[in-house]
C-alpha atoms as a PDB file:
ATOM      1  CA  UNK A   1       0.000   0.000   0.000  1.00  0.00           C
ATOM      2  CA  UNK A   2       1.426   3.071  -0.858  1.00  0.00           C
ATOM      3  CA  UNK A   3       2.292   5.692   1.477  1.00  0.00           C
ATOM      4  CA  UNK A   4       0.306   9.303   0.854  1.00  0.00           C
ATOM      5  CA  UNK A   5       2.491  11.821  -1.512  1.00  0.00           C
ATOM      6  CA  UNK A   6       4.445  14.209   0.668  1.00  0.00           C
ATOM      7  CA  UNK A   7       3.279  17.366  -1.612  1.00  0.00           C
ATOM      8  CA  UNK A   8      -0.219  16.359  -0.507  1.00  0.00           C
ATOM      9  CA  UNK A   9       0.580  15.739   3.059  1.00  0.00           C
ATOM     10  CA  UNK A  10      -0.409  19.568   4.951  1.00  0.00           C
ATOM     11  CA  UNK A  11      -0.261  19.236   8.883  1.00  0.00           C
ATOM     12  CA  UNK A  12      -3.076  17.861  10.692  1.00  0.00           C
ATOM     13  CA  UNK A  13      -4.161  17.819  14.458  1.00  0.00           C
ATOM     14  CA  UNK A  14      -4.737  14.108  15.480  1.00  0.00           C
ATOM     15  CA  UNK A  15      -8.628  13.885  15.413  1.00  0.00           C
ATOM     16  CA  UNK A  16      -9.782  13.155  19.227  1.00  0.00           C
ATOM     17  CA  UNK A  17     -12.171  10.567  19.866  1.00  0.00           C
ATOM     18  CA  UNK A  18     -15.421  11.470  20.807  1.00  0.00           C
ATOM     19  CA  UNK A  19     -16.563  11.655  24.346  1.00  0.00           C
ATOM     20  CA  UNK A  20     -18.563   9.193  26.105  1.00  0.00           C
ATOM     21  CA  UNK A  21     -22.252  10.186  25.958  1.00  0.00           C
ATOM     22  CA  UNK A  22     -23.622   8.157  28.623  1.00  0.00           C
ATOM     23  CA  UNK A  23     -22.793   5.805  32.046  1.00  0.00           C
ATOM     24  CA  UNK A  24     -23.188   2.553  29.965  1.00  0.00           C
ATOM     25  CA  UNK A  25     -20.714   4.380  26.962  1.00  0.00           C
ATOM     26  CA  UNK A  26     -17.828   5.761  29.631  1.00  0.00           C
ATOM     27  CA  UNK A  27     -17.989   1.839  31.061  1.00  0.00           C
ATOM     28  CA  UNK A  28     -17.741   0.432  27.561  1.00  0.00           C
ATOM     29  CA  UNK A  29     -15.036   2.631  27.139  1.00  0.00           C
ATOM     30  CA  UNK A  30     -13.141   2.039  30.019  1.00  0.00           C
ATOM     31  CA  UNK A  31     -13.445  -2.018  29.551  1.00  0.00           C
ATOM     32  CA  UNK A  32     -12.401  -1.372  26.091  1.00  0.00           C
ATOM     33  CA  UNK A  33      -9.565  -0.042  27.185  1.00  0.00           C
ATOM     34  CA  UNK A  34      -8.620  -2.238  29.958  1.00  0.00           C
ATOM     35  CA  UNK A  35      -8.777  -4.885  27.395  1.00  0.00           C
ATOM     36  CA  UNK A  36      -6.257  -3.343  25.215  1.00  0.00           C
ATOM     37  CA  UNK A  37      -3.395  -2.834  27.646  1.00  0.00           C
ATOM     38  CA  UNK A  38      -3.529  -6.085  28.598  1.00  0.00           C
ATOM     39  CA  UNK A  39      -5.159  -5.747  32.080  1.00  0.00           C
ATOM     40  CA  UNK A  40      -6.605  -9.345  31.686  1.00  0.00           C
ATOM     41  CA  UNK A  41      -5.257 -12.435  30.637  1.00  0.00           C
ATOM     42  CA  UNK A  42      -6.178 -14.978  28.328  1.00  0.00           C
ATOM     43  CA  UNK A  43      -8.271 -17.259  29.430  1.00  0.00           C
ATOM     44  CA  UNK A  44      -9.620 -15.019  32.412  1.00  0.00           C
ATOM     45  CA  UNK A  45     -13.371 -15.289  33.205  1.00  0.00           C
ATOM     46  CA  UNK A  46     -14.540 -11.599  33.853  1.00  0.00           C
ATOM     47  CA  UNK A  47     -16.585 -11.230  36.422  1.00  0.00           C
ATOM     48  CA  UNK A  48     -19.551  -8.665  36.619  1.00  0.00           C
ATOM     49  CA  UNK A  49     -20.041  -7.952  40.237  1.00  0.00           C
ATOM     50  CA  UNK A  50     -16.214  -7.413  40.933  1.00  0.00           C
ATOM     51  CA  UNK A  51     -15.701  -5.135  37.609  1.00  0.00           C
ATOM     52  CA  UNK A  52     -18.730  -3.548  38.576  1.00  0.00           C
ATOM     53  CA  UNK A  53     -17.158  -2.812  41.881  1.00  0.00           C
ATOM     54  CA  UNK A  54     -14.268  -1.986  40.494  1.00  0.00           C
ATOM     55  CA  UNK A  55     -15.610   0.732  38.332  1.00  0.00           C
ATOM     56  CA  UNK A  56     -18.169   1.816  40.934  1.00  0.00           C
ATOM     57  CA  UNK A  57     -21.255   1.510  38.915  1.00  0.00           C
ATOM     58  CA  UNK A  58     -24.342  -1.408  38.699  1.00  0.00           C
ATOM     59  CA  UNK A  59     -24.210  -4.407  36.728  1.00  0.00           C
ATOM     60  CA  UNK A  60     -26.133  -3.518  34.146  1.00  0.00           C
ATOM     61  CA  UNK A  61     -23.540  -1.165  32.367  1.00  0.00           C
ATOM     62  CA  UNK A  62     -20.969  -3.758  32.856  1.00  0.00           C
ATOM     63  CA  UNK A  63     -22.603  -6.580  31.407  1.00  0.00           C
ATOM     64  CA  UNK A  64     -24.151  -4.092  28.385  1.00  0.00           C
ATOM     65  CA  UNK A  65     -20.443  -3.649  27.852  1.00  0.00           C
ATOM     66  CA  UNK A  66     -19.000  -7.005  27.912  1.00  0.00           C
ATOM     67  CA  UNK A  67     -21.816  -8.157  25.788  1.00  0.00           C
ATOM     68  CA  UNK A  68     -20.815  -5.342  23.148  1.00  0.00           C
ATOM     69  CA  UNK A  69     -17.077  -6.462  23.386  1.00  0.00           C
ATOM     70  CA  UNK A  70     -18.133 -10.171  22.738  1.00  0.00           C
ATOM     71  CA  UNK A  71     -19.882  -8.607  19.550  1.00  0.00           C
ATOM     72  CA  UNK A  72     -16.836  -7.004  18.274  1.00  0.00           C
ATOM     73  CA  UNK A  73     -14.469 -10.489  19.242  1.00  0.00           C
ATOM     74  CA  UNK A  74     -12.639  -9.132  22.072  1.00  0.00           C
ATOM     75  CA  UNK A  75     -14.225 -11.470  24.438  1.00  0.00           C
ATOM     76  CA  UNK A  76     -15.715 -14.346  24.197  1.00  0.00           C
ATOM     77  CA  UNK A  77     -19.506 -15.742  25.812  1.00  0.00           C
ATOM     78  CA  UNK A  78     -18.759 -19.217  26.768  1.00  0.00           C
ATOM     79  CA  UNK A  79     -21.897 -21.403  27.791  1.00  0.00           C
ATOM     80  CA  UNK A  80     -22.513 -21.739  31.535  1.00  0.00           C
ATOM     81  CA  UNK A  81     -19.197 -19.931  32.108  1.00  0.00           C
ATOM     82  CA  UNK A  82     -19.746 -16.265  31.381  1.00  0.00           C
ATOM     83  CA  UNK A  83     -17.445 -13.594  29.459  1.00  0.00           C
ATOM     84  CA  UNK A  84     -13.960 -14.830  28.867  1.00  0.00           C
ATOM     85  CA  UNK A  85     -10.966 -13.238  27.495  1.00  0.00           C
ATOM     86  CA  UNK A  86     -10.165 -15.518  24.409  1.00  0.00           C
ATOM     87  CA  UNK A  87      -6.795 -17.302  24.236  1.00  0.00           C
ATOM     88  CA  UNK A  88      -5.309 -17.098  20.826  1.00  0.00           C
ATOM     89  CA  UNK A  89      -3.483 -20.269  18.756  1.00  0.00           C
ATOM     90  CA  UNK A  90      -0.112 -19.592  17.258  1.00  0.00           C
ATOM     91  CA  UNK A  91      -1.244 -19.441  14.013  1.00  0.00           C
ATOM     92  CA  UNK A  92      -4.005 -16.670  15.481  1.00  0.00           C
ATOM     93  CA  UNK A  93      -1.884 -15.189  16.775  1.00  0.00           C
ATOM     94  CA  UNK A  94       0.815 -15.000  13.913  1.00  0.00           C
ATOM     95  CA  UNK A  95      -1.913 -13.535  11.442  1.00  0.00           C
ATOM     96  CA  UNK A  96      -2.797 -11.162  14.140  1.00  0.00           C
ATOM     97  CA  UNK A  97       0.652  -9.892  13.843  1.00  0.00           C
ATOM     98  CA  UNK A  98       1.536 -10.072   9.707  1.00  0.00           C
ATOM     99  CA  UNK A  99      -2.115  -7.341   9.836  1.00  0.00           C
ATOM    100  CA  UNK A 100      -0.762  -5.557  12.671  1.00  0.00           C
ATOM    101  CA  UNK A 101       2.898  -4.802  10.770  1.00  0.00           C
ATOM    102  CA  UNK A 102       0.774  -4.529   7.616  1.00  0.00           C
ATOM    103  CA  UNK A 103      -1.513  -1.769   8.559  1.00  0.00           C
ATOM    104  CA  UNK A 104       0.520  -0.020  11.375  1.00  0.00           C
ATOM    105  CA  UNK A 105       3.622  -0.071   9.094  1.00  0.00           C
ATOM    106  CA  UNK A 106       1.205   2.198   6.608  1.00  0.00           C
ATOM    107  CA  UNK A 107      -0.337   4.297   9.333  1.00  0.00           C
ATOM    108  CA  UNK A 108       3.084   4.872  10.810  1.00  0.00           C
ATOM    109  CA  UNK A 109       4.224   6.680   7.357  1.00  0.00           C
ATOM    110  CA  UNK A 110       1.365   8.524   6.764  1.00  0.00           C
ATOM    111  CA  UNK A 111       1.827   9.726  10.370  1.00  0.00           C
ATOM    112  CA  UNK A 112       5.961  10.872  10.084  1.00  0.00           C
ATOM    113  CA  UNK A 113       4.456  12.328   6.806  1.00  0.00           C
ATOM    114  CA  UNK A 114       1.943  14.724   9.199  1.00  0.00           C
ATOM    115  CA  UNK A 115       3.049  15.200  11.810  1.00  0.00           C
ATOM    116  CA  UNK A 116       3.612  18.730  12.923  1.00  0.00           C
ATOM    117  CA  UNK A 117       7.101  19.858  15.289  1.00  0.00           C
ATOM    118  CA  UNK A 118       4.749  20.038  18.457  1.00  0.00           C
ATOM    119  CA  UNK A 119       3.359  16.303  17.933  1.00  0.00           C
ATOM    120  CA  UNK A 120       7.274  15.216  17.401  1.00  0.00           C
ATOM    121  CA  UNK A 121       8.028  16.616  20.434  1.00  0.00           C
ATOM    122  CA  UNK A 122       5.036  14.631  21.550  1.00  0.00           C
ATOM    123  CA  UNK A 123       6.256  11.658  20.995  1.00  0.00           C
ATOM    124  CA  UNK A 124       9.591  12.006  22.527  1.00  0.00           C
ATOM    125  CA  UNK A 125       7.975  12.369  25.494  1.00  0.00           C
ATOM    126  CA  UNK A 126       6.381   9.181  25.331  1.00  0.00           C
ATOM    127  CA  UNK A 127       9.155   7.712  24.065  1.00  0.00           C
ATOM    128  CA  UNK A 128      11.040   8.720  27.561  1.00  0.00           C
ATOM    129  CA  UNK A 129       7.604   7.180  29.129  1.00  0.00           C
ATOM    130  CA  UNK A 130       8.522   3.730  27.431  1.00  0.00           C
ATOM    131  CA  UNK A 131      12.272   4.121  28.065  1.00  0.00           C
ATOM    132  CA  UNK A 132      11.392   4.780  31.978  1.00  0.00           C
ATOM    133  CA  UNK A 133       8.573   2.431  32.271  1.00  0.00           C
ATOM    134  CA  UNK A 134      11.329  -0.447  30.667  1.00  0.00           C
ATOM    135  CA  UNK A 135      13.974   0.246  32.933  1.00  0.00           C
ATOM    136  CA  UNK A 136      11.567  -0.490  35.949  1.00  0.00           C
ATOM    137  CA  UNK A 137       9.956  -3.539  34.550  1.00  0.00           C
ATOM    138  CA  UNK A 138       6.215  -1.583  34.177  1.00  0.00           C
ATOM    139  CA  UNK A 139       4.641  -3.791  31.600  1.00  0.00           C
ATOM    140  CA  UNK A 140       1.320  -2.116  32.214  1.00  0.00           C
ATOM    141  CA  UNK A 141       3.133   1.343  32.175  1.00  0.00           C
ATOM    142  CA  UNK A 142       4.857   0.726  29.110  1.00  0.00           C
ATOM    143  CA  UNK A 143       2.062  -1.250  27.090  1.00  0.00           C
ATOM    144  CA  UNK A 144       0.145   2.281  28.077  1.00  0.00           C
ATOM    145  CA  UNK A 145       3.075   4.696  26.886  1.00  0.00           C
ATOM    146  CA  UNK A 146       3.376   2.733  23.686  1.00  0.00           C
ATOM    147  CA  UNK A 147      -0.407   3.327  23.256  1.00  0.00           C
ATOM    148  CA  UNK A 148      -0.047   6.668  23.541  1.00  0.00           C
ATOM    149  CA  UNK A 149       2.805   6.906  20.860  1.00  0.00           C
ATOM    150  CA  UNK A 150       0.900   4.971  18.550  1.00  0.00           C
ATOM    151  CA  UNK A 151      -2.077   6.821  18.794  1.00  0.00           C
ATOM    152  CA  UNK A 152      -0.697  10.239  18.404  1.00  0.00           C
ATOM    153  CA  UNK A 153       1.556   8.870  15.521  1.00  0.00           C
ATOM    154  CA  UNK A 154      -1.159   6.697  13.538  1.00  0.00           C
ATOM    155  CA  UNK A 155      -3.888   9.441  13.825  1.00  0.00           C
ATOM    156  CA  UNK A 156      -1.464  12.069  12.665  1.00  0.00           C
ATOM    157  CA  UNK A 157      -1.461  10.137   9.491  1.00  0.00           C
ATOM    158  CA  UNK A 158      -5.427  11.648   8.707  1.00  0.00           C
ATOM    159  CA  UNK A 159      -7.527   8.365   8.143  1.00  0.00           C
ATOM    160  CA  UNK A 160     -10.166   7.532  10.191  1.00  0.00           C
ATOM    161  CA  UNK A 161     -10.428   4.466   8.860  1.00  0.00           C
ATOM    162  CA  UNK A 162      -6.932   3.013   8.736  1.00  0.00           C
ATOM    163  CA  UNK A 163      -6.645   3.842  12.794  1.00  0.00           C
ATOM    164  CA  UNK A 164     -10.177   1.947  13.114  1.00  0.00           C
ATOM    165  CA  UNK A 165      -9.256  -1.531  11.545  1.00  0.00           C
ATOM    166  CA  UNK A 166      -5.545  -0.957  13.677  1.00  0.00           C
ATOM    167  CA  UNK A 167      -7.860  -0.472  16.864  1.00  0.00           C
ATOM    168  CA  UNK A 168      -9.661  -3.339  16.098  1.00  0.00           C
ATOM    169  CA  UNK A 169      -6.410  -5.691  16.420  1.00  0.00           C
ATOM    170  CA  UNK A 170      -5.243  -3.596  18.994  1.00  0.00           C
ATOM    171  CA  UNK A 171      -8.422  -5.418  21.032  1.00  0.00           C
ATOM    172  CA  UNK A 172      -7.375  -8.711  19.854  1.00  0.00           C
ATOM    173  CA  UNK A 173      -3.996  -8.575  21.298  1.00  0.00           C
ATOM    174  CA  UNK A 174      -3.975  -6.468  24.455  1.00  0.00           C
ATOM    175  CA  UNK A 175      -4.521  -9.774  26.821  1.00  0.00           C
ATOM    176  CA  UNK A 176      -1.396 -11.500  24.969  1.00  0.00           C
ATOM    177  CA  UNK A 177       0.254  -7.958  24.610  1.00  0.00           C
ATOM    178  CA  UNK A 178       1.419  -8.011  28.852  1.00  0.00           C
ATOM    179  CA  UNK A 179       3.196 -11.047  28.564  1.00  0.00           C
ATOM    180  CA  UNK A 180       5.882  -9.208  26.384  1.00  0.00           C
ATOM    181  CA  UNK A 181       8.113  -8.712  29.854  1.00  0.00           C
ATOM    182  CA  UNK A 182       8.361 -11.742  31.309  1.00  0.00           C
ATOM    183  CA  UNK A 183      10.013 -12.370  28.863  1.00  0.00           C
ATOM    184  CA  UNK A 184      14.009 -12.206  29.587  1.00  0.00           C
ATOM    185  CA  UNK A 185      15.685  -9.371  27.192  1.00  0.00           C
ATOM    186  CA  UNK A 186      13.190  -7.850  25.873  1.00  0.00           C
ATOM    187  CA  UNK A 187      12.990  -4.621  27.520  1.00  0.00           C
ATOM    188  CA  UNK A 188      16.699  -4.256  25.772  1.00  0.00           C
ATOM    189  CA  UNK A 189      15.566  -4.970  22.451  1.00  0.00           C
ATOM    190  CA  UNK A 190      11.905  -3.043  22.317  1.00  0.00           C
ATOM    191  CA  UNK A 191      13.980  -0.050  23.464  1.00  0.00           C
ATOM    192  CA  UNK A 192      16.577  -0.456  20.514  1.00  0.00           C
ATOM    193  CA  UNK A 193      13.360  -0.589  18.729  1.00  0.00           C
ATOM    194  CA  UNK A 194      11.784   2.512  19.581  1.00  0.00           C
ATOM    195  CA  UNK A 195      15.017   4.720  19.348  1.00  0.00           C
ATOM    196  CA  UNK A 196      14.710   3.592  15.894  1.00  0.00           C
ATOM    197  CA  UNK A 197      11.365   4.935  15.437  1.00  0.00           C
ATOM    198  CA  UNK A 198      12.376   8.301  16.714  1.00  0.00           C
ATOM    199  CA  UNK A 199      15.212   8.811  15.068  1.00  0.00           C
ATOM    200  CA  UNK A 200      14.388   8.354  11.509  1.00  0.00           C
ATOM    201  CA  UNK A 201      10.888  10.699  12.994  1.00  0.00           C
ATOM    202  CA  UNK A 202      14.148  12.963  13.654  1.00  0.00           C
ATOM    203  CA  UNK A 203      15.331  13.133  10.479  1.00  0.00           C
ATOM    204  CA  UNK A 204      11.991  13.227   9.061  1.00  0.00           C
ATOM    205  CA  UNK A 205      12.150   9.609   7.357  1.00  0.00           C
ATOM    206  CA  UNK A 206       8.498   8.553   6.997  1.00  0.00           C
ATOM    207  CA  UNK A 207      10.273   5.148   5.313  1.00  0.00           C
ATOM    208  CA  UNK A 208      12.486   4.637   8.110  1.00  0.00           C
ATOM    209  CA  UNK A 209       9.214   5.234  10.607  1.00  0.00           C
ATOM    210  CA  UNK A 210       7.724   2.395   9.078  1.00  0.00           C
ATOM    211  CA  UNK A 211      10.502   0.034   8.935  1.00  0.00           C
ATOM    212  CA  UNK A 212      11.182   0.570  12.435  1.00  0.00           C
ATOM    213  CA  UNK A 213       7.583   0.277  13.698  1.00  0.00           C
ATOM    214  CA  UNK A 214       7.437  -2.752  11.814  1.00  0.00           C
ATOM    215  CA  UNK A 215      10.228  -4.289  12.950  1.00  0.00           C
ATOM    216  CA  UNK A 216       8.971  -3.053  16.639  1.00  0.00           C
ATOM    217  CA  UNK A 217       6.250  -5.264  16.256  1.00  0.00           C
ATOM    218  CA  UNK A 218       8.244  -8.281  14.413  1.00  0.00           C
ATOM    219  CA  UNK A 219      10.612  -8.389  17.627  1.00  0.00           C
ATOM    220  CA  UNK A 220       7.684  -7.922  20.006  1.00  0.00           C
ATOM    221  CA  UNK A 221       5.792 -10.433  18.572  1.00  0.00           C
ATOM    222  CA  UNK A 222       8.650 -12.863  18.806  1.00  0.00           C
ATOM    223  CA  UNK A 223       9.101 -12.560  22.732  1.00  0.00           C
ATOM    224  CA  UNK A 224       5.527 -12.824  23.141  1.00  0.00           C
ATOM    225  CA  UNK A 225       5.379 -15.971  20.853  1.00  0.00           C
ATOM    226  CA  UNK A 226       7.717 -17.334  22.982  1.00  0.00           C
ATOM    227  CA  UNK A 227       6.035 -16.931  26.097  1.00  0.00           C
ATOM    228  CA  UNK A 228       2.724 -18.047  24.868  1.00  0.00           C
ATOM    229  CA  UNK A 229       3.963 -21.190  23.498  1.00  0.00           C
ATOM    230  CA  UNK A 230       5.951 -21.816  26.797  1.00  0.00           C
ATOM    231  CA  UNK A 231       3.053 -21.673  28.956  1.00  0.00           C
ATOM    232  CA  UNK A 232       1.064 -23.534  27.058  1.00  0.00           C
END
């Protein structure tokens, strides 16, 4: 897929998403979320009364929510067993990755193609997020920095559309996503990774955003592989 022409690429203000309308939306979105950055794990039966305790709100939101995640194949209604976070196969899980690269690679050049000096300087900062979350062994603080970076970066890039389908897989592998720690040596290589990423945003090298992304994924992927098949 080829990236956007640079003489039609004018500066853009990532779009923000829109805000929660109601109780049962702001839950939906939380969950959603929660899901995402890997705050449960595969396998996990989610519970209604203790999430709804958790977010301080009635079960009825909560299960409206989990219900509307099982739609969209983030969870999973298993009979006489409730909501359950889905546990993916390697192969799964190695198409889940070949989109991801495919998709993020293309949002990640139409983003360094954007991007305006104040969202660079944006994404430093989260890059010093992920550095510092890394050197303390935060999984959940780094899988949420990297959001952050990837948001700001793909949404730069001015499709709504592309950053949809790249949410959508970003569901899919949030529960396998906060493995990627455990795994020994990692945290060395993602960070080689991202100082990749923002030095060829540095040098303005929408190309060399995309190879790096991808090949920030490629390397995640393989630690996380890893682990999955270990535990198995």
């Amino acid at each position: 897929m080829p990236a956007a022409s640079a003489a039609l690429a004018a500066p853009a203000a990532p779009a923000a998403p829109p805000a929660p309308a109601t109780q049962q939306d702001a839950i939906y979105a939380q969950l959603r979320q929660w899901v995402t950055v890997g705050q449960f794990q595969p396998g996990e039966r989610l519970k209604i009364r203790q999430l709804a305790e958790r977010l301080g709100c009635g079960l009825m939101p909560v299960r409206a929510a989990l219900l509307r995640l099982a739609a969209e194949g983030a969870l999973r209604n298993v009979p006489n067993a409730g909501v359950v976070v889905p546990k993916l196969s390697p192969a799964e899980f190695d198409d889940l990755v070949q989109m991801r690269m495919l998709l993020e690679g293309e949002a990640a050049e139409r983003g360094a193609l954007r991007i305006d000096e104040p969202g660079r300087a944006a994404l430093v900062a989260q890059g010093a997020r992920m550095r510092e979350a890394l050197a303390q062994g935060d999984a959940a603080g780094y899988l949420a920095a990297h959001k952050d970076f990837q948001v700001r970066l793909y949404r730069a890039g001015g499709s709504p559309l592309l950053f949809e389908l790249i949410d959508g897989l970003w569901l899919k592998a949030g529960p396998v996503a906060s493995r990627l720690l455990e795994v020994p040596h990692a945290a060395a290589a993602l960070e080689d990774a991202h100082e990749a990423t923002l030095a060829a945003l540095a040098r303005h090298d929408p190309v060399g955003v995309r190879l790096a992304v991808e090949r920030d994924l490629f390397i995640a992927s393989q630690f996380i592989r890893r682990r999955l098949l270990a535990v198995r």
